[in-house]
C-alpha atoms as a PDB file:
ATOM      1  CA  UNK A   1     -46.383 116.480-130.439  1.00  0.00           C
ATOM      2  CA  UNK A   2     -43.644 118.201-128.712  1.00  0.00           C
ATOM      3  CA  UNK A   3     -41.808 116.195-125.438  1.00  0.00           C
ATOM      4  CA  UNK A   4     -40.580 117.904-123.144  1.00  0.00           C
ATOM      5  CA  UNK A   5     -36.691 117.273-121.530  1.00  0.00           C
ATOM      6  CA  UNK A   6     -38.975 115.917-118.298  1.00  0.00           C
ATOM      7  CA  UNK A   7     -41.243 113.421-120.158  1.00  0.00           C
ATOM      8  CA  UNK A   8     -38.103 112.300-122.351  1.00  0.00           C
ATOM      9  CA  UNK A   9     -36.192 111.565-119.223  1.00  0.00           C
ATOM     10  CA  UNK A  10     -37.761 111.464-115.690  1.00  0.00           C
ATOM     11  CA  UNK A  11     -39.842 108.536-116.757  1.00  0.00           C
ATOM     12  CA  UNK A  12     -37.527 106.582-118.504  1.00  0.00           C
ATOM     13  CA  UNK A  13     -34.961 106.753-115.277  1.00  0.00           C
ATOM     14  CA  UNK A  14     -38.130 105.869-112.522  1.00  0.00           C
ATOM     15  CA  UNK A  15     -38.857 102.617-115.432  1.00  0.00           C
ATOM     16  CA  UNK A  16     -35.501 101.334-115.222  1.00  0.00           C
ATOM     17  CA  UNK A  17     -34.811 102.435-111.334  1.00  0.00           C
ATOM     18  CA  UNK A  18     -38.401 100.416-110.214  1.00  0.00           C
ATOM     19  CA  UNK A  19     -37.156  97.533-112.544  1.00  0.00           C
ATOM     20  CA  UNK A  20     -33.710  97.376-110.796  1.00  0.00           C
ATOM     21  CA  UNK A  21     -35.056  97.549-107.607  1.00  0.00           C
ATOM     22  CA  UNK A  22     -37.476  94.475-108.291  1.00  0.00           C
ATOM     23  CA  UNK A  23     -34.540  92.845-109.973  1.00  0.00           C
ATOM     24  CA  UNK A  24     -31.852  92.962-107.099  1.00  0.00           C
ATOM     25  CA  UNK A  25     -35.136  91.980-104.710  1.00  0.00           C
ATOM     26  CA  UNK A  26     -35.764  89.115-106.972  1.00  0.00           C
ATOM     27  CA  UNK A  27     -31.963  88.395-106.660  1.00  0.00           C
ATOM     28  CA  UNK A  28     -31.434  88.486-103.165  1.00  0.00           C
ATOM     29  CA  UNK A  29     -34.465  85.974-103.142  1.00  0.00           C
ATOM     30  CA  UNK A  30     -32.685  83.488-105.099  1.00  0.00           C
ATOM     31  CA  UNK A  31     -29.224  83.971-103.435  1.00  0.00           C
ATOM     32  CA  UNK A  32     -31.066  82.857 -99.991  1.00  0.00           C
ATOM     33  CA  UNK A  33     -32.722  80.035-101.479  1.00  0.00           C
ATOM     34  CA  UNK A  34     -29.700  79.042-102.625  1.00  0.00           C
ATOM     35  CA  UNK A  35     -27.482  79.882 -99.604  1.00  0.00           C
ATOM     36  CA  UNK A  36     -25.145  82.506-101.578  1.00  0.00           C
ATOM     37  CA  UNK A  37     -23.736  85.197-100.047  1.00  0.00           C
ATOM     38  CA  UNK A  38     -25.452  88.188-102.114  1.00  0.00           C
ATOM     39  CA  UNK A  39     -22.106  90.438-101.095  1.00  0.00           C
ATOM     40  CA  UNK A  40     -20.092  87.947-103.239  1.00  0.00           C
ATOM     41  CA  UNK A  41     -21.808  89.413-106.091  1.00  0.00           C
ATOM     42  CA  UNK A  42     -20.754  93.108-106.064  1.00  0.00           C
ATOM     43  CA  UNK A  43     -17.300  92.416-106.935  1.00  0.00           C
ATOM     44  CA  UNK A  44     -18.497  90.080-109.740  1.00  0.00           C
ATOM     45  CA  UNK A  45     -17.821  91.300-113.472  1.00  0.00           C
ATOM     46  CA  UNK A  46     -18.728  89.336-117.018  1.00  0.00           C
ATOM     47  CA  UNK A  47     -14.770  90.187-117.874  1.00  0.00           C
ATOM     48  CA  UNK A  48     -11.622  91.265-116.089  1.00  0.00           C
ATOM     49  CA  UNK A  49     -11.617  94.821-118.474  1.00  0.00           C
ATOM     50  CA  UNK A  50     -15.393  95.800-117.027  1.00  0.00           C
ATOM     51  CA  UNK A  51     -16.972  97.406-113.930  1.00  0.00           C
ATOM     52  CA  UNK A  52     -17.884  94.938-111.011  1.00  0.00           C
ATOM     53  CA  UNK A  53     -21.205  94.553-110.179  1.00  0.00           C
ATOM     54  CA  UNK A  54     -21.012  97.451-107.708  1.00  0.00           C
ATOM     55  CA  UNK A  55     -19.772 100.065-109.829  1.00  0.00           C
ATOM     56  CA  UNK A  56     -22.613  98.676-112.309  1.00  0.00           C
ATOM     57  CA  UNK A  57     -25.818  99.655-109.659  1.00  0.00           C
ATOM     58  CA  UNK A  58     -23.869 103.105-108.162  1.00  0.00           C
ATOM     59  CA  UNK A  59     -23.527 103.846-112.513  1.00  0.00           C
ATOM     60  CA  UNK A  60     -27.554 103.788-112.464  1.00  0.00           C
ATOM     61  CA  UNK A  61     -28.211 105.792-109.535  1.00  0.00           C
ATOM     62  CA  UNK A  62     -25.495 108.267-111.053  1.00  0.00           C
ATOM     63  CA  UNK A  63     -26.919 108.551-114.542  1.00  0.00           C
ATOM     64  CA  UNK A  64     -30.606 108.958-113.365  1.00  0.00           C
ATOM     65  CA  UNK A  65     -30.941 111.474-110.111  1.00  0.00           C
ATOM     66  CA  UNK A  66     -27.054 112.246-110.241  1.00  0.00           C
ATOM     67  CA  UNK A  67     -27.197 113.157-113.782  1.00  0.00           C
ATOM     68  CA  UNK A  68     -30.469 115.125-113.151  1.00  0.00           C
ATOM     69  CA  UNK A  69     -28.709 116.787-110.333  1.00  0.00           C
ATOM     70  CA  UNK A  70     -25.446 117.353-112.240  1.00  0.00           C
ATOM     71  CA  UNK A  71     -27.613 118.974-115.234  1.00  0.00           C
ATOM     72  CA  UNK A  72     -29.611 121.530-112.470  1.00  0.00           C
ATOM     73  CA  UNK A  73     -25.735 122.364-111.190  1.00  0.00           C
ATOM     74  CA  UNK A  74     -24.274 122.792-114.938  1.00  0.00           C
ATOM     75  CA  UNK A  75     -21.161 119.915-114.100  1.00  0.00           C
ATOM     76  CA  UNK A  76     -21.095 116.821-114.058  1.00  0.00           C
ATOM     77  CA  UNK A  77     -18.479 113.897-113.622  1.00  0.00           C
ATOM     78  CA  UNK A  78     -17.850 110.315-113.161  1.00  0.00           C
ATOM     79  CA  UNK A  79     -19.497 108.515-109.912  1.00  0.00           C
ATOM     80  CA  UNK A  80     -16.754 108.469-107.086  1.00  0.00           C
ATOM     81  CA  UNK A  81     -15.718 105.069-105.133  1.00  0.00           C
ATOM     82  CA  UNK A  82     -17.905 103.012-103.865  1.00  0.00           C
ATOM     83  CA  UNK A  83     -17.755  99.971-100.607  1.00  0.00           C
ATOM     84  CA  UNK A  84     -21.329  99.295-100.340  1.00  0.00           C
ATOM     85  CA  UNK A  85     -22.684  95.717 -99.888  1.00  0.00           C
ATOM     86  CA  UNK A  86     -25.513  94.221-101.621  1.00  0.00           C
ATOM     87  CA  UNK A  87     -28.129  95.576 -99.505  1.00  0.00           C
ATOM     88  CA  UNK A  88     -26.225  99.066 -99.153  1.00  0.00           C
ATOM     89  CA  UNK A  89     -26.981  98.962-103.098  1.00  0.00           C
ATOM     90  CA  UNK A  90     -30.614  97.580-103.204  1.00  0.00           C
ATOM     91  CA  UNK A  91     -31.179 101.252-100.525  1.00  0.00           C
ATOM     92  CA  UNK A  92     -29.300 103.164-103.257  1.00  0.00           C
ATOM     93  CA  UNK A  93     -31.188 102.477-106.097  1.00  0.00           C
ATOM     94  CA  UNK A  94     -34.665 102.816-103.522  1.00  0.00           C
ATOM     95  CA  UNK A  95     -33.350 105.795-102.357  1.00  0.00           C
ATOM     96  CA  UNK A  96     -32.583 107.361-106.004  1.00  0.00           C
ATOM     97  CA  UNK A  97     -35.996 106.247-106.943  1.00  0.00           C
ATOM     98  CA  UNK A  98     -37.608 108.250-104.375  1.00  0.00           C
ATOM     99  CA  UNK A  99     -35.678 110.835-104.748  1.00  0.00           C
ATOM    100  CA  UNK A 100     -36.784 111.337-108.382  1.00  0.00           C
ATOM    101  CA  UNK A 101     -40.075 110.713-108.070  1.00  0.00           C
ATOM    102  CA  UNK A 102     -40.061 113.753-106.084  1.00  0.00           C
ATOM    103  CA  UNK A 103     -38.323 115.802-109.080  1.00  0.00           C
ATOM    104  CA  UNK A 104     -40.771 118.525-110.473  1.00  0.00           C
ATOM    105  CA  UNK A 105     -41.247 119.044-114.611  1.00  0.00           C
ATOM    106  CA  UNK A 106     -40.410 122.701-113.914  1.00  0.00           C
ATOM    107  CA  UNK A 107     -36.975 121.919-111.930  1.00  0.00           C
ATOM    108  CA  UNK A 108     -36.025 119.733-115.370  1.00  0.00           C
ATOM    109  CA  UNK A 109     -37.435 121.407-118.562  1.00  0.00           C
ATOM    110  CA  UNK A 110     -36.127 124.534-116.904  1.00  0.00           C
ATOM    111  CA  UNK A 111     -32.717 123.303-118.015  1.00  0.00           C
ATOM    112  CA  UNK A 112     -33.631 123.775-121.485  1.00  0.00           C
ATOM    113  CA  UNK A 113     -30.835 124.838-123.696  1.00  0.00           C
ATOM    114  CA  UNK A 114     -28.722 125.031-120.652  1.00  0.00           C
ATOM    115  CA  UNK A 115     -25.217 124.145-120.562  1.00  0.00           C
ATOM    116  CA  UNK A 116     -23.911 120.952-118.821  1.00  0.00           C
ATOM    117  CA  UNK A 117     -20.171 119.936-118.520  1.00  0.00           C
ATOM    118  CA  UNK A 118     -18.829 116.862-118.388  1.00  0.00           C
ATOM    119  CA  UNK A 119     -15.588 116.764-116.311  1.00  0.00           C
ATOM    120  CA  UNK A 120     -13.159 113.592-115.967  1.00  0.00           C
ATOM    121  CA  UNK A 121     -10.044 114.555-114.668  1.00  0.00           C
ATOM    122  CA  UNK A 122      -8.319 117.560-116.783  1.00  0.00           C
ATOM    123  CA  UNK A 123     -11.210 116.822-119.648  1.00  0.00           C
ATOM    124  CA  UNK A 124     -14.168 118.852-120.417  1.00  0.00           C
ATOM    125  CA  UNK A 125     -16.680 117.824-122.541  1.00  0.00           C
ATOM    126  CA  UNK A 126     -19.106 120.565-123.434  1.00  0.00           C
ATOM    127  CA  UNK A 127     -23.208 119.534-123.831  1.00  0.00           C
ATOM    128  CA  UNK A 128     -26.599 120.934-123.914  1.00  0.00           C
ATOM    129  CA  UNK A 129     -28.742 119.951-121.001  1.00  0.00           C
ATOM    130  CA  UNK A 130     -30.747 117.873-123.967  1.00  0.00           C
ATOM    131  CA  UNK A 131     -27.584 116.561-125.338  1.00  0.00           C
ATOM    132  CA  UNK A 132     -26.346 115.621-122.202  1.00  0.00           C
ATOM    133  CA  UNK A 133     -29.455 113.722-121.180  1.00  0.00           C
ATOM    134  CA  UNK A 134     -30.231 111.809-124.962  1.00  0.00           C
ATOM    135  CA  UNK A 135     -26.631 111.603-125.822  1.00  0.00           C
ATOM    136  CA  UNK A 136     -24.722 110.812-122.581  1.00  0.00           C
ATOM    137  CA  UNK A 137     -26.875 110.179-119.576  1.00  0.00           C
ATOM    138  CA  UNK A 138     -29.599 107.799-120.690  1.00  0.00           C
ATOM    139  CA  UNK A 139     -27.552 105.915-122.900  1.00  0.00           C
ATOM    140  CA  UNK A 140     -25.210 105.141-119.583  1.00  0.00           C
ATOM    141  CA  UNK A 141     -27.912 104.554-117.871  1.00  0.00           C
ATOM    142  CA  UNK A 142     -29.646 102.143-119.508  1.00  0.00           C
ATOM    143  CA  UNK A 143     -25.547 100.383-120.099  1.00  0.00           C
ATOM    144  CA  UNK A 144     -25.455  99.911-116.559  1.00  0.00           C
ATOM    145  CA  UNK A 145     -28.401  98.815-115.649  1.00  0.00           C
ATOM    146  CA  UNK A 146     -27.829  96.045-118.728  1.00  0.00           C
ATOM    147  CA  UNK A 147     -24.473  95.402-116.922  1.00  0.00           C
ATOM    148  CA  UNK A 148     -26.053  94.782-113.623  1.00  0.00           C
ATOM    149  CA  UNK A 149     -28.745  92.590-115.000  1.00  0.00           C
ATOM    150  CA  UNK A 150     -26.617  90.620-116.973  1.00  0.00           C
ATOM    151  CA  UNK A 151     -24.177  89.753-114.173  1.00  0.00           C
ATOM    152  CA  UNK A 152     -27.079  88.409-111.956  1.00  0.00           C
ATOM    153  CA  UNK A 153     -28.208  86.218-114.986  1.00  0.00           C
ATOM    154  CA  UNK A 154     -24.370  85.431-115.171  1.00  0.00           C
ATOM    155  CA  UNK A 155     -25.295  83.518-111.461  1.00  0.00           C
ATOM    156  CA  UNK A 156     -27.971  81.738-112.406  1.00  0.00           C
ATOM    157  CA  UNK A 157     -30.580  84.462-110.980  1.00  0.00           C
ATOM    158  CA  UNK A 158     -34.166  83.288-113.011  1.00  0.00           C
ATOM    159  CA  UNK A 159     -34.716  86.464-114.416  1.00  0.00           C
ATOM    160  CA  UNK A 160     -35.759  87.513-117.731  1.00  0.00           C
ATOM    161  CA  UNK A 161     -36.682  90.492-120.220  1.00  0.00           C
ATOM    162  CA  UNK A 162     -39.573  91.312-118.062  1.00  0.00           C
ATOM    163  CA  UNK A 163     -38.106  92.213-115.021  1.00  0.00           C
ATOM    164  CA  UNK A 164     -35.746  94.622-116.822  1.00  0.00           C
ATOM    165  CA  UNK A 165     -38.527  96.150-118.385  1.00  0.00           C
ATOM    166  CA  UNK A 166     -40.361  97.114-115.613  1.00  0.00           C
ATOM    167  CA  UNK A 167     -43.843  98.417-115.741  1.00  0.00           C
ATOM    168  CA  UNK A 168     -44.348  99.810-118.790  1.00  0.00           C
ATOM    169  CA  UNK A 169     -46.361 103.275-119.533  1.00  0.00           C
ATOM    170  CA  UNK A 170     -49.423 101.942-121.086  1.00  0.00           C
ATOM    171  CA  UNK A 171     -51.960 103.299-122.786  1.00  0.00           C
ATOM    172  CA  UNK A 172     -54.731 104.137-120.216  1.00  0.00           C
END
């Protein structure tokens, strides 16, 4: 059975995007309950050399509908600053969710065999739209999501391997 570059991807990223959205919801819960500030979290990292907990949630809206976007255009590059607070985040990832749920199989299997650049700064790292997505962009994806999860669970948040799953594609 052939997949196409849609079904490999598109899924995967609304997963993951639903299950981030449910897990900063299920977050913010527990922050009120227990009368934390939920914008103390997005500067939060696991160590001084990573990503803050920001960076972490605009890297999964980025490497789903960015990276879709950025394979459509041919170019893509690194996420740019960020200053949004907790609930400017939890409307990011809502906002990317819709936004590829509206994304048409025909808009990403025709990017087939099409090439996609990488650009950081004077580097240029050449891909196929299928390399770029399998190799680069889900990979990242699914990294920062992990990040994000695993700083909330760093607080104390009561979440577990469930709500990063999300709701799985079962067999109907």
């Amino acid at each position: 059975m052939a997949v196409s570059l849609y079904d490999f991807c598109v899924p995967a990223y609304l997963q993951i995007l639903g299950a981030t959205e449910g897990f900063l919801s299920r977050s913010l819960s527990h922050f009120k309950d227990n009368n934390v500030d939920p914008n103390e979290i997005v500067e939060t990292r696991l160590f001084a050399d990573m990503a803050p907990f920001r960076f972490q949630i605009v890297a999964v809206a980025h490497h789903s509908l960015g990276a879709v976007n950025g394979m459509k255009a041919g170019q893509f590059g690194p996420p740019g600053p960020s200053t949004l607070d907790y609930a400017g985040l939890q409307k990011l990832v809502t906002d990317t969710k819709e936004a590829m749920q509206k994304v048409t199989p025909a808009e990403i299997n025709g990017c087939e065999g099409k090439d996609v650049t990488f650009q950081l700064r004077d580097t240029k790292i050449p891909f196929t739209a299928e390399g770029f997505i399998q190799s680069f962009s889900l990979p990242n994806f699914y990294f920062h999501a992990t990040t994000a999860y695993d700083i909330l669970r760093s607080k104390g948040v009561p979440i577990g391997k469930r709500d990063f799953l999300g709701r799985l594609r079962l067999k109907t």
